[in-house]
C-alpha atoms as a PDB file:
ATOM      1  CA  UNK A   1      -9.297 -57.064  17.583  1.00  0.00           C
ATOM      2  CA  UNK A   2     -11.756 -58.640  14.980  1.00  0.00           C
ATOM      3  CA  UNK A   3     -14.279 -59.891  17.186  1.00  0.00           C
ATOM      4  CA  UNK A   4     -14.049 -56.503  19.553  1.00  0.00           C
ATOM      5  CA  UNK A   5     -15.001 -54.878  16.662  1.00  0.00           C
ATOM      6  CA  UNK A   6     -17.781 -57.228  15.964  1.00  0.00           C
ATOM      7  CA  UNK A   7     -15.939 -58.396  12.634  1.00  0.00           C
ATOM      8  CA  UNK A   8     -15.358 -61.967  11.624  1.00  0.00           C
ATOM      9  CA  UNK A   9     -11.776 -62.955  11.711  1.00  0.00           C
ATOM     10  CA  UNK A  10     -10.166 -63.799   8.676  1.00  0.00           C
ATOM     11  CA  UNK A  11      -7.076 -66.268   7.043  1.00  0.00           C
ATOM     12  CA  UNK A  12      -5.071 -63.757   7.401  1.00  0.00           C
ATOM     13  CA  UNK A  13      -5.099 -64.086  11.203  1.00  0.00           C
ATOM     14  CA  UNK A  14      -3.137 -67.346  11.301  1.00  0.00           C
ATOM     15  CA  UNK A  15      -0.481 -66.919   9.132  1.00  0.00           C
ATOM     16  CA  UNK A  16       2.353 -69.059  10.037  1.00  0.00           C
ATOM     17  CA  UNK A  17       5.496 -70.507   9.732  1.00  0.00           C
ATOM     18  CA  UNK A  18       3.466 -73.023   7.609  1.00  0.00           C
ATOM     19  CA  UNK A  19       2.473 -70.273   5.295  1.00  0.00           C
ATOM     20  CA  UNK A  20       5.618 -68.913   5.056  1.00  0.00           C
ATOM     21  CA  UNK A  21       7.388 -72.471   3.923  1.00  0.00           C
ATOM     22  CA  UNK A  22       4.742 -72.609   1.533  1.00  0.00           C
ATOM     23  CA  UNK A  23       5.506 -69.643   0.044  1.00  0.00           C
ATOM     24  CA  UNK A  24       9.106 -70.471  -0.829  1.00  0.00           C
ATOM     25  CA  UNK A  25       7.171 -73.752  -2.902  1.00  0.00           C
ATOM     26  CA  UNK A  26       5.241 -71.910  -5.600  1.00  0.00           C
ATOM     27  CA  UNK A  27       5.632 -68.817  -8.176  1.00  0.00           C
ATOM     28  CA  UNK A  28       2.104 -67.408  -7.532  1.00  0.00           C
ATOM     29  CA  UNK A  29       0.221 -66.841  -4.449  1.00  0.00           C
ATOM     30  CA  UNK A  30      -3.567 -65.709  -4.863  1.00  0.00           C
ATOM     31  CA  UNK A  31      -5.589 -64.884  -1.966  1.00  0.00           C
ATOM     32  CA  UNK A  32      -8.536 -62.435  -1.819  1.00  0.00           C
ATOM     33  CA  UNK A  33      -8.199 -61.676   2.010  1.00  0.00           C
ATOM     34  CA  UNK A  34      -6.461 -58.050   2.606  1.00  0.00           C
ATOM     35  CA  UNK A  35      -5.105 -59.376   5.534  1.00  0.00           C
ATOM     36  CA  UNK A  36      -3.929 -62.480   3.851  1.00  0.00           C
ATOM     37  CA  UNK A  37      -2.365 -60.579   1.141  1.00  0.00           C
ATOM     38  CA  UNK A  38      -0.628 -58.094   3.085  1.00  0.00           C
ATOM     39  CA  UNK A  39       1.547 -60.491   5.643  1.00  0.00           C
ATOM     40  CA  UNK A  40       2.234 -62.809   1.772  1.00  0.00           C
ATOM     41  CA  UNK A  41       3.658 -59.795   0.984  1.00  0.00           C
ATOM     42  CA  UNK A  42       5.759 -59.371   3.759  1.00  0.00           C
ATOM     43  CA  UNK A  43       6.852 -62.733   3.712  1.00  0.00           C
ATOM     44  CA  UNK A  44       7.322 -62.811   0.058  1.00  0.00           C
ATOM     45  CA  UNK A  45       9.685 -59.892   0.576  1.00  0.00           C
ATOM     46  CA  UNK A  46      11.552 -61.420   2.971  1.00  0.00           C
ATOM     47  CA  UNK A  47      12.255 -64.618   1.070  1.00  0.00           C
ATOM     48  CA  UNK A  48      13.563 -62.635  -1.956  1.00  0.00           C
ATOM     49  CA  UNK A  49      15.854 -60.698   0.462  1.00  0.00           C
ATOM     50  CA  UNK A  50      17.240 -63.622   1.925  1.00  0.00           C
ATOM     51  CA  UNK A  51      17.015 -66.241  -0.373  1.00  0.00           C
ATOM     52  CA  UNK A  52      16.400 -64.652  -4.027  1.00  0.00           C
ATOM     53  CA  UNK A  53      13.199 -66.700  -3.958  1.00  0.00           C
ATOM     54  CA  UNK A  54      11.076 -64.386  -5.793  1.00  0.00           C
ATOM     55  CA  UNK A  55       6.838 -65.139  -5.507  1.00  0.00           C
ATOM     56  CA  UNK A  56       4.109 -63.142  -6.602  1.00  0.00           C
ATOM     57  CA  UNK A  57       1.347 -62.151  -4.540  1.00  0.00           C
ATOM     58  CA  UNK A  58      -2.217 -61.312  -6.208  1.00  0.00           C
ATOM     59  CA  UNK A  59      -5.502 -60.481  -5.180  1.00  0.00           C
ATOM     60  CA  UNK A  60      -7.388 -60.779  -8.093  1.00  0.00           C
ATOM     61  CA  UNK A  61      -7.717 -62.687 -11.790  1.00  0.00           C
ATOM     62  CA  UNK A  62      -6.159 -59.537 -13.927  1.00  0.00           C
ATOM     63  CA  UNK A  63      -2.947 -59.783 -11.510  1.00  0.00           C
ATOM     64  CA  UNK A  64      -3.054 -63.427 -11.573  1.00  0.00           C
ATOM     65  CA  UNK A  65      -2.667 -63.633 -15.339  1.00  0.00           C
ATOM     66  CA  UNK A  66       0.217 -60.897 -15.445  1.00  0.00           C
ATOM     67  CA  UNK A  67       1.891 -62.975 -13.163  1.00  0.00           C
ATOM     68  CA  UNK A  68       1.278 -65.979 -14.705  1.00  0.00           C
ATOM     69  CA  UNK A  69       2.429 -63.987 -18.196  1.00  0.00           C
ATOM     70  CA  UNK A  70       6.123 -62.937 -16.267  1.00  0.00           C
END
């Protein structure tokens, strides 16, 4: 859809199962890619759901140091 729009792709293309596992590793997870962001946040949600695994999910520095702060 990127491309037929004449857009670059982003990360947030290729999330994976990769990404996903890595998630359930760290507290904090900062990416500046909307797409990006928004399928963390999906998959964040779901590992807190199912597992109580709770990781935040920033986009910028002000976020990053409240989370880092909680």
């Amino acid at each position: 859809m990127c491309l037929d729009k004449g857009e670059i792709p982003t990360g947030g293309l290729s999330f994976d199962c990769e990404h996903a596992a890595m998630l359930s590793t760290m507290d904090i997870f900062l990416t500046q890619d909307t797409r990006l962001l928004t399928l963390a946040k999906r998959a964040a949600k779901f590992l807190d759901e199912a597992a109580g695994w709770k990781v935040a999910i920033v986009a910028n520095e002000k976020q990053l140091e409240a989370a880092a702060k909680a």
